[in-house]
Protein backbone atom coordinates (compact mmCIF):
# COMPACT_ATOMS: atom_id res chain seq x y z
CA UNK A 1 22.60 -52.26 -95.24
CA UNK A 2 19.83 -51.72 -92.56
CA UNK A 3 16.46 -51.39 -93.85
CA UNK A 4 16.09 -47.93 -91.82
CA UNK A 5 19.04 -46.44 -92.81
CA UNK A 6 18.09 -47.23 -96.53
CA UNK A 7 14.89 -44.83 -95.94
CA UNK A 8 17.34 -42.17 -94.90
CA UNK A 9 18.99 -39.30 -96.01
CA UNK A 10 22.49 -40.65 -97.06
CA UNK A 11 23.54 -39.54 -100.83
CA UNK A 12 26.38 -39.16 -100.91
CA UNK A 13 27.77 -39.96 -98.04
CA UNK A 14 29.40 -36.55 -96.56
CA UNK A 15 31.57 -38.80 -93.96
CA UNK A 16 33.26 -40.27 -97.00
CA UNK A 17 33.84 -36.97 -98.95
CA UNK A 18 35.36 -35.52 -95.92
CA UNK A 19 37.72 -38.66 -95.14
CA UNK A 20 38.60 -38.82 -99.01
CA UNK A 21 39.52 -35.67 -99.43
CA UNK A 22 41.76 -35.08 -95.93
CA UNK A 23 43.53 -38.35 -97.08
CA UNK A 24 44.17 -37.90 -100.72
CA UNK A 25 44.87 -33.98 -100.36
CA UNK A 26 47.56 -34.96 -97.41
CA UNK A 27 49.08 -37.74 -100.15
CA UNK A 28 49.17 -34.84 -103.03
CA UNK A 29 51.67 -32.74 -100.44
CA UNK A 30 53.90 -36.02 -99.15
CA UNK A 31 54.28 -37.13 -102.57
CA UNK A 32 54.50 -33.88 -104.94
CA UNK A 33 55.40 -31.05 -102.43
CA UNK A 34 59.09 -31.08 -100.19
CA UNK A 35 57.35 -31.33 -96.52
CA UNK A 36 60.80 -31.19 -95.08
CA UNK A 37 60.52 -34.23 -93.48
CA UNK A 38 62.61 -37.67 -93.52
CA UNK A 39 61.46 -40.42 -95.88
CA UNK A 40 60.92 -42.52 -93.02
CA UNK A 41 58.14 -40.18 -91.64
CA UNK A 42 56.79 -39.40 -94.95
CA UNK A 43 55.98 -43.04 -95.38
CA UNK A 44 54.40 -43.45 -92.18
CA UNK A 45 52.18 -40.19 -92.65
CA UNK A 46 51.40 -41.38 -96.10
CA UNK A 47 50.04 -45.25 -94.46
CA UNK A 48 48.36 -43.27 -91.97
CA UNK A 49 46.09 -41.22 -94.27
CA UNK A 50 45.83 -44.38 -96.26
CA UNK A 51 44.36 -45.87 -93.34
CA UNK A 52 42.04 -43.58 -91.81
CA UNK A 53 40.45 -42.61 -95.60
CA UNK A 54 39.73 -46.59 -95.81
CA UNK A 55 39.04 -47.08 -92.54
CA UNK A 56 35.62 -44.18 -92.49
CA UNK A 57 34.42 -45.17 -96.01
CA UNK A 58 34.74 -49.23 -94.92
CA UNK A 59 32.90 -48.29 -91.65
CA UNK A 60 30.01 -46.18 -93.35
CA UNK A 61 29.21 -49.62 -94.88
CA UNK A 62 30.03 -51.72 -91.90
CA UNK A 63 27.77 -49.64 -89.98
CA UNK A 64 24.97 -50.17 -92.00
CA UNK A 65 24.83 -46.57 -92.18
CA UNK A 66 25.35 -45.92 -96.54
CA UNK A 67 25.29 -48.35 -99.17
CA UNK A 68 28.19 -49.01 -101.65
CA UNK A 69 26.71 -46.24 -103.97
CA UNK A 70 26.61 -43.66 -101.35
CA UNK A 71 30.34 -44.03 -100.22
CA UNK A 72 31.57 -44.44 -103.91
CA UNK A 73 29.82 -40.93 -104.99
CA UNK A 74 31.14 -39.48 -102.02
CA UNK A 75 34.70 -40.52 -102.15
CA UNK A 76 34.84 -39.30 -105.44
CA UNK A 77 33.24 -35.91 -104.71
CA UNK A 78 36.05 -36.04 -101.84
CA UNK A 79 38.67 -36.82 -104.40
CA UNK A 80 37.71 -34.33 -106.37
CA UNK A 81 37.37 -31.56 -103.80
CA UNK A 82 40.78 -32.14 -102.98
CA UNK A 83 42.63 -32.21 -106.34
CA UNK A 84 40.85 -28.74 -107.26
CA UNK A 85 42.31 -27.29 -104.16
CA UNK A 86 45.82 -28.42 -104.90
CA UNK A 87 46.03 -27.35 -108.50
CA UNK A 88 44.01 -24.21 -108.35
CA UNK A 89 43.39 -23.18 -104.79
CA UNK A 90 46.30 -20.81 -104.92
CA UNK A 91 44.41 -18.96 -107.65
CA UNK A 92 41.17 -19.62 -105.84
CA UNK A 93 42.40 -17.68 -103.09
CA UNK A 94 44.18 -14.85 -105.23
CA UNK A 95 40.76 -14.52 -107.07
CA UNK A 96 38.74 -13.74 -103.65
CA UNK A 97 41.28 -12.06 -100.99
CA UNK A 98 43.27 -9.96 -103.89
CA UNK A 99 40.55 -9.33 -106.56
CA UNK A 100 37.26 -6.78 -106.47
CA UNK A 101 34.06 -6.69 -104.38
CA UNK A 102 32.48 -8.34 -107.84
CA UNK A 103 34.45 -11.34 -107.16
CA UNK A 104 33.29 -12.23 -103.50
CA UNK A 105 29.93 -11.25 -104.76
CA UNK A 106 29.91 -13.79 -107.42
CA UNK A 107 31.07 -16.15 -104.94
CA UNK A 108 28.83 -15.68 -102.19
CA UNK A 109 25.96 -15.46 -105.46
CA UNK A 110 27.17 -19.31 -105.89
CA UNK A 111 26.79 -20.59 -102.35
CA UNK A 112 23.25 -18.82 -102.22
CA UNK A 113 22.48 -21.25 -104.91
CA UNK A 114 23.69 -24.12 -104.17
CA UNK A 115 21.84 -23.76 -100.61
CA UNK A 116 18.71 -23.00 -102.46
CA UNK A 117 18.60 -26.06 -104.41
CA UNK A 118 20.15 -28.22 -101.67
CA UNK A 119 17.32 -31.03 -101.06
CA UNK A 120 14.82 -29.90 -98.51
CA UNK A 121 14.25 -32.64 -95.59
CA UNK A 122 10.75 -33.66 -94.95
CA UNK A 123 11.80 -34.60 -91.20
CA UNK A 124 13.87 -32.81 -88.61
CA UNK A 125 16.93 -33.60 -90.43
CA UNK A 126 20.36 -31.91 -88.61
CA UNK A 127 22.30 -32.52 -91.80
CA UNK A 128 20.43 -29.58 -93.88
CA UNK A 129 20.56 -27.25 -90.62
CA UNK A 130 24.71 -27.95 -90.73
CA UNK A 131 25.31 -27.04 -94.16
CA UNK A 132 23.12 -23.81 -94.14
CA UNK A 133 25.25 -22.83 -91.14
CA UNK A 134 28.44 -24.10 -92.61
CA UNK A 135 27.46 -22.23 -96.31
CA UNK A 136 26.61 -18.95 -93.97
CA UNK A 137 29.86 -19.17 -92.21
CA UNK A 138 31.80 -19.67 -95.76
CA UNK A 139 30.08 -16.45 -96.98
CA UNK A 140 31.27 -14.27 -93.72
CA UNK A 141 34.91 -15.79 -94.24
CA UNK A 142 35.02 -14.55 -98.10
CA UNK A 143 34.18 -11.42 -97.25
CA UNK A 144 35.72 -10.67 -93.74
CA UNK A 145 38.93 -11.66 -95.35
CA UNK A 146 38.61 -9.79 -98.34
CA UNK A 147 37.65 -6.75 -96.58
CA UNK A 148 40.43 -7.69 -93.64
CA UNK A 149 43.37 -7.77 -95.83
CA UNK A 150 42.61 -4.03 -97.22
CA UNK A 151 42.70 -2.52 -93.84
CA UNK A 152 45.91 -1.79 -91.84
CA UNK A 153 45.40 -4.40 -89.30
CA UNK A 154 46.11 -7.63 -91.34
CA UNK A 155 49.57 -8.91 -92.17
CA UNK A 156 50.74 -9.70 -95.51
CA UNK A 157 52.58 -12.64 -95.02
CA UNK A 158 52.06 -15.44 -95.58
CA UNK A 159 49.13 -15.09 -96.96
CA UNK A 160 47.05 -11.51 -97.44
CA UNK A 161 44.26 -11.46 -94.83
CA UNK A 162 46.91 -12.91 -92.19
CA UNK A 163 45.82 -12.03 -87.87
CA UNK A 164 49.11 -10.89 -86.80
CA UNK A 165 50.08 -13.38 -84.03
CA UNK A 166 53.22 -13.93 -81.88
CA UNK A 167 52.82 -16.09 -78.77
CA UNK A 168 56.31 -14.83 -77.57
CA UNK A 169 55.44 -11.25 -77.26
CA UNK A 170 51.65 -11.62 -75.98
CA UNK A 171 52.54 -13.97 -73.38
CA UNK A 172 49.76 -16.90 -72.58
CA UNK A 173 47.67 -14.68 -70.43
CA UNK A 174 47.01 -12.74 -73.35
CA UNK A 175 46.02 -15.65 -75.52
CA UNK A 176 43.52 -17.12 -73.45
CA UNK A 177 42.32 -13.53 -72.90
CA UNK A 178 42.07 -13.28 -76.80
CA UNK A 179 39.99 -16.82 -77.17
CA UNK A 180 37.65 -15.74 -74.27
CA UNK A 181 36.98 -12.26 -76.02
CA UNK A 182 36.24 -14.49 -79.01
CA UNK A 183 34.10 -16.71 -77.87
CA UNK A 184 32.27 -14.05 -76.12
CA UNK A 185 31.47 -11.95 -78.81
CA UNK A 186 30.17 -15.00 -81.14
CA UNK A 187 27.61 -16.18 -78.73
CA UNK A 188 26.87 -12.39 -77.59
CA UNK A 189 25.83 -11.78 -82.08
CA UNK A 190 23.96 -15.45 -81.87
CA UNK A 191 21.77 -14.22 -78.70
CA UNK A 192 20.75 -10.65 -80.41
CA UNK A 193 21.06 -11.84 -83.84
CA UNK A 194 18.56 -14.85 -84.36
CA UNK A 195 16.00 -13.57 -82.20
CA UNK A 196 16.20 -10.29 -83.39
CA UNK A 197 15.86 -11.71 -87.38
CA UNK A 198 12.95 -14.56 -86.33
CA UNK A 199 11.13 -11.36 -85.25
CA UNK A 200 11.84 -9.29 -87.90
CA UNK A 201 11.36 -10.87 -91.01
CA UNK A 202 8.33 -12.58 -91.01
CA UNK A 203 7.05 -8.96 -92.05
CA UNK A 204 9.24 -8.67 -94.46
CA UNK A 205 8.31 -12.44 -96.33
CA UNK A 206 4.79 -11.49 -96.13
CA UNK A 207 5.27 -8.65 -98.53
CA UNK A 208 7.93 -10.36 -100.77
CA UNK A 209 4.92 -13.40 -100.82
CA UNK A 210 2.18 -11.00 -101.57
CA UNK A 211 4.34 -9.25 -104.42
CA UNK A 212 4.64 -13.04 -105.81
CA UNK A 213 8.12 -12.77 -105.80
CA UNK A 214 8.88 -15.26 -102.64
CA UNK A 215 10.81 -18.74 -103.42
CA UNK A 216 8.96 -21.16 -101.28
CA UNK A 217 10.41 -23.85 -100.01
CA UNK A 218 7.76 -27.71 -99.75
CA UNK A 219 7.90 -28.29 -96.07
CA UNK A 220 8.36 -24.97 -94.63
CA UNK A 221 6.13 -22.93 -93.48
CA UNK A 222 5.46 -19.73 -95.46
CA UNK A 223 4.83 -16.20 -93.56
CA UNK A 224 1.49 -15.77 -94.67
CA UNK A 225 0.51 -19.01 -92.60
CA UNK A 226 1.96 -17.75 -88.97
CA UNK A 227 1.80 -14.90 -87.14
CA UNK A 228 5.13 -15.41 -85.16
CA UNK A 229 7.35 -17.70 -84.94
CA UNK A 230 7.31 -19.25 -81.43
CA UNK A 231 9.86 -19.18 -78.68
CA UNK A 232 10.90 -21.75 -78.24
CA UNK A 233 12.37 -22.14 -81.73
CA UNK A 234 15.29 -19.66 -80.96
CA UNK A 235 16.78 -21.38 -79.12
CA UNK A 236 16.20 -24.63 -81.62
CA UNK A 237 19.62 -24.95 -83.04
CA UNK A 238 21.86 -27.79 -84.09
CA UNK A 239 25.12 -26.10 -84.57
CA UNK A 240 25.63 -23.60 -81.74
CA UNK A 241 23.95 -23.95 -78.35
CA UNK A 242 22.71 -20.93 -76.35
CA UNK A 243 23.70 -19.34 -72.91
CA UNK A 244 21.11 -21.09 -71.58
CA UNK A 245 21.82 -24.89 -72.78
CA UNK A 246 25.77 -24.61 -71.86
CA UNK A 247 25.09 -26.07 -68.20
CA UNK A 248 22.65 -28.86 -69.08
CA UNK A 249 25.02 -30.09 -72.02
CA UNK A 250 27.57 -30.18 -69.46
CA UNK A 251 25.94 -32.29 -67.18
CA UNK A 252 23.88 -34.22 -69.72
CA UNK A 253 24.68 -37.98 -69.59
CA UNK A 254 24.13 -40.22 -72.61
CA UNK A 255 20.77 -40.25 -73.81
CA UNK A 256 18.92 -43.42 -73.96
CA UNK A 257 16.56 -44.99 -76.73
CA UNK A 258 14.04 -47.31 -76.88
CA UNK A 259 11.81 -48.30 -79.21
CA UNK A 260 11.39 -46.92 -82.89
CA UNK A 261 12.94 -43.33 -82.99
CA UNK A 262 11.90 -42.85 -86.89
CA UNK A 263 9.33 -43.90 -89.43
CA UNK A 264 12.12 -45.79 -90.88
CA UNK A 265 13.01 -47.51 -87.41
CA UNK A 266 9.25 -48.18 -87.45
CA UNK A 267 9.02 -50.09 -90.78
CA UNK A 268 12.09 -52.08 -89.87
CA UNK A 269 10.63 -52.68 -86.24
CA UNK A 270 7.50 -54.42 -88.74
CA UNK A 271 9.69 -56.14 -91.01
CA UNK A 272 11.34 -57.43 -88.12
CA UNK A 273 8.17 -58.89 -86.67
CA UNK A 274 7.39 -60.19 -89.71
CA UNK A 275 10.80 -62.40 -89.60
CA UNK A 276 10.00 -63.41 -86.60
CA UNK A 277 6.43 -64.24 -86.98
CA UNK A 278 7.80 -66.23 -89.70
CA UNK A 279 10.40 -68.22 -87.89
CA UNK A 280 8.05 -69.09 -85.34
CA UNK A 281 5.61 -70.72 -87.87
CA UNK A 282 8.16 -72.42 -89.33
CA UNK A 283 9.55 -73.99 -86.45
CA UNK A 284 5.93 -74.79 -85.52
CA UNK A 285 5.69 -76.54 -88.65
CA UNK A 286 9.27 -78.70 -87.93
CA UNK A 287 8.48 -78.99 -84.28
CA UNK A 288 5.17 -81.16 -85.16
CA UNK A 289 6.70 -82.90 -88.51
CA UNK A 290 9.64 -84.37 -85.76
CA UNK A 291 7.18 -85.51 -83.56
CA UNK A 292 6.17 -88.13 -86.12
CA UNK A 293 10.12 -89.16 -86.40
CA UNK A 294 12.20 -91.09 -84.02
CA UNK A 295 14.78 -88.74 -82.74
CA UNK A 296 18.52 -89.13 -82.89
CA UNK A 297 18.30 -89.11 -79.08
CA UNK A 298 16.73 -91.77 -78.57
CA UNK A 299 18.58 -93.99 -81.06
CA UNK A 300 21.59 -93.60 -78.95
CA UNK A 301 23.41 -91.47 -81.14
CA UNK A 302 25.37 -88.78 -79.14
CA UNK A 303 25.49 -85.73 -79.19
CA UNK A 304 27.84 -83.23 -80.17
CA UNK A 305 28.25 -79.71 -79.08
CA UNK A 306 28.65 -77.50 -82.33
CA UNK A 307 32.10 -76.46 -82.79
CA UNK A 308 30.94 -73.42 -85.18
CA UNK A 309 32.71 -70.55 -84.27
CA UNK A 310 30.54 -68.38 -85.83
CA UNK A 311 27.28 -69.03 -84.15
CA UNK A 312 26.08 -65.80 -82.62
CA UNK A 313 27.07 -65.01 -78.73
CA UNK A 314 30.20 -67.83 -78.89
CA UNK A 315 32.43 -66.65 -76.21
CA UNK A 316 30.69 -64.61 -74.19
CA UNK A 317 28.36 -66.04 -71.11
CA UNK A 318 25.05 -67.51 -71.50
CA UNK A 319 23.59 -64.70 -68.96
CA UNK A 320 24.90 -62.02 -71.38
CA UNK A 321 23.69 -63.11 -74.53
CA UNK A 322 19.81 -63.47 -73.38
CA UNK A 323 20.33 -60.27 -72.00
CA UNK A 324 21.55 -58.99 -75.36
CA UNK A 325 18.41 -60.71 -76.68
CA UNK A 326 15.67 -59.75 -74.13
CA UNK A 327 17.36 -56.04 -74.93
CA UNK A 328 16.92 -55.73 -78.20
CA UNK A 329 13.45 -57.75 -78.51
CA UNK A 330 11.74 -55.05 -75.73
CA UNK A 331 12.92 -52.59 -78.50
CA UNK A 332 11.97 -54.38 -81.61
CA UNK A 333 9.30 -56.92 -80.57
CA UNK A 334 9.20 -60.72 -81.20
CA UNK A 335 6.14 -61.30 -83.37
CA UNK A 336 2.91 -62.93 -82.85
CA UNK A 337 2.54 -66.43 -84.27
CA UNK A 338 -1.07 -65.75 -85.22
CA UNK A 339 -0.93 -62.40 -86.25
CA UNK A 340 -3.44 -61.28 -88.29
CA UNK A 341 -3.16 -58.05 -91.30
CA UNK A 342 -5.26 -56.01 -89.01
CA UNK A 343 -3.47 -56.86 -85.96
CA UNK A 344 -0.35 -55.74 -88.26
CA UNK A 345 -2.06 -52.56 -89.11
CA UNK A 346 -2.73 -51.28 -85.74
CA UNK A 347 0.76 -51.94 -84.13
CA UNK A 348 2.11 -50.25 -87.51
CA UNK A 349 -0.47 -46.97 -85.99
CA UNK A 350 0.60 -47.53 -82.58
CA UNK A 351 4.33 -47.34 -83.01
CA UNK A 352 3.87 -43.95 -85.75
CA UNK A 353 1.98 -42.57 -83.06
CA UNK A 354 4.02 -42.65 -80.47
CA UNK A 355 6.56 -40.77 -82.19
CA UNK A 356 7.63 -37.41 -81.61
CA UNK A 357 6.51 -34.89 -83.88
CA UNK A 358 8.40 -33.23 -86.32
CA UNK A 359 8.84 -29.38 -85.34
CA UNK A 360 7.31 -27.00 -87.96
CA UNK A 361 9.78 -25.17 -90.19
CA UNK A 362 9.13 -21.82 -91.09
CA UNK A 363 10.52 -19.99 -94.10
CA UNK A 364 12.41 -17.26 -92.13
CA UNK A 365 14.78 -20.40 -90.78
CA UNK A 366 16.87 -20.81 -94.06
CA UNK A 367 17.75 -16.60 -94.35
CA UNK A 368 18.30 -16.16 -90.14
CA UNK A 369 20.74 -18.87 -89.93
CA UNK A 370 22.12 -17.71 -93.54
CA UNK A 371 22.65 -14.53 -91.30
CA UNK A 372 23.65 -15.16 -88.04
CA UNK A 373 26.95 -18.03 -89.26
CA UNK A 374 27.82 -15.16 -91.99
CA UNK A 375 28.11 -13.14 -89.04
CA UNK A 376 29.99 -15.64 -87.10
CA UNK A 377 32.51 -16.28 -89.86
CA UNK A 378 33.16 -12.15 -89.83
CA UNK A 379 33.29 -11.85 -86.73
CA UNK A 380 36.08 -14.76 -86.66
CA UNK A 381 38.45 -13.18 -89.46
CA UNK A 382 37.91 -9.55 -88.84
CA UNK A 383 35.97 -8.28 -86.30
CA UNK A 384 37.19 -9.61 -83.58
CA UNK A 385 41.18 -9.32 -84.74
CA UNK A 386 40.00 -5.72 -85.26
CA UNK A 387 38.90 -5.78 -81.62
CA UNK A 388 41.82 -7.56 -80.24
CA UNK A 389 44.06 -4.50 -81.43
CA UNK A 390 41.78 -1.71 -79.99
CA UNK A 391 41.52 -3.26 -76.72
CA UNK A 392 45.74 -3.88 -76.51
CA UNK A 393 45.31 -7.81 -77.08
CA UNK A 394 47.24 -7.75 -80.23
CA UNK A 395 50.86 -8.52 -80.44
């Protein structure tokens, strides 16, 4: 595994879970359910989840990007995931669309938890900001479709909760017309919403902290230390861009990286060094211990071209593999023969400090996006079918 990625975030590996439990929940239907399909087809679908569950767990480690423990855990969470929601997510869903408000509240008291005690990055890590917004948008969907399926605009069947929908009597002009309204309102709620809440509850945290009853969280900032949070933070997301990033992600090309992009690329930049300060010696060392020994050369012995396939670059032009080299050793570095600890220690300060700072967290992050994907995940189930029907886009 690479040495950066080892530094990482990675247990378990979520890519794994995800795979796992799409493949083994898809085998649970072809093999226990009727699908109403031919056994021919059902074989095929059955290789194909085979395959692509295999394929993302074997790649993880291919990659370099999870060790054997990290895919393991997570193919078993995966597996696991998926056998609870064939054998019990009928009643699961019985239990929070057809039971009491004390129901969804004890579910959404659950996911509050489990974000709370979620591990807290010490870097700008994407992966906690995606499962706060995907644990918000989870709480919105519990509710908006417990709520939905007690008013008279839901359908029954097939399940309660159900957004009546017939593309034969809208027509396709209404459909699109419905997906535009859609889309509309959820970035018009993330626009008001997270500016409105990074402005407003700062207050609020400074008088839960002063009443000791706050629940801070080790590398965010708490209220008490800040006086605002700063612009340009609201419109600092990972999930959902704003109005304002739309055109520059459309004409954004792929990014380009050189260099160390992470502490962890920048120990594994030194380690590489290190190799290669170490090669370099050594072949020093053989270089002058040949010089004392007739060659092979000059003995008349020929000489052979290697017929190892597997030496590094075979098949591909001489041009292109130095190129692949001179690439990657501008990124990485080769190594000085004679380098000395302290030369060591300042390219090790060099290379941390040219890179980009973390942004500062602040403790009103965790509740606004709580907030604003709750909201998105209403807005998705009931609001906006709710809407459709008062503005005649409903079948």
């Amino acid at each position: 595994m690479s040495g950066s990625a080892a530094l990482e975030y990675g247990f378990p590996s979520s890519h794994s879970t995800n795979a796992v439990s799409v493949a083994i929940y898809a085998l649970l239907i072809l093999n226990f359910d009727e699908p109403g399909i031919s056994p021919w087809s059902n074989t095929m679908l059955q290789a194909v989840s085979y395959c692509y569950g295999c394929s993302i767990v074997v790649g993880r480690l291919y990659c370099g990007m999870h060790g054997f423990l990290d895919v393991i855990v997570g193919s078993v969470l995966g597996a696991a995931i998926s056998m609870v929601q064939y054998w019990f997510g009928q009643w699961l869903d019985d239990y929070a669309h057809s039971g009491s408000l004390k129901n969804i509240m004890i579910i959404i008291l659950i996911i509050l938890v489990l974000v709370r005690i979620h591990p807290e990055p010490a870097d700008d890590c994407p992966c906690f900001d995606d499962s706060v917004a995907f644990a918000g948008v989870i709480i919105g969907i519990e509710y908006g479709n417990w709520h939905f399926a007690r008013t008279d605009y839901a359908a029954s069947y097939p399940v309660p909760a159900t957004v009546p929908f017939d593309i034969e009597a809208m027509g396709w002009p209404v459909a699109v017309a419905r997906i535009m309204a859609g889309v509309m309102t959820i970035f018009a709620w993330r626009e008001t919403m997270k500016p409105s809440l990074l402005w407003l509850l700062p207050p609020i945290f400074r008088v839960i902290e002063a009443l000791g009853l706050d629940l801070p969280r080790k590398f965010f900032k708490l209220a008490s230390e800040y006086t605002r949070v700063p612009a340009q933070h609201k419109d600092d997301d990972h999930v959902v861009p704003s109005f304002s990033q739309i055109p520059s992600l459309i004409r954004r090309r792929r990014a380009i990286s050189i260099g160390p992009q992470s502490e962890a690329d920048v120990y594994e930049t030194l380690a590489y060094r290190e190799k290669r300060r170490r090669a370099s010696l050594s072949a020093s060392s053989e270089k002058s211990s040949s010089l004392s020994k007739p060659s092979a050369v000059s003995q008349g012995a020929p000489v052979v071209p290697s017929a190892d396939n597997s030496t590094p670059g075979m098949g591909k032009p001489l041009r292109q593999v130095k190129s692949e080299l001179e690439t990657y050793e501008s990124m990485m570095g080769t190594g000085s023969v004679n380098g000395s600890r302290t030369q060591q220690e300042l390219e090790e300060k060099e290379m941390l400090s040219r890179l980009q700072k973390p942004r500062v967290r602040y403790d009103v992050e965790v509740v606004t996006k709580l907030i604003v994907y709750a909201g998105i995940g209403w807005l998705a189930v009931e609001a906006n079918p709710i809407l459709f029907s008062l503005v005649g886009l409903a079948p």
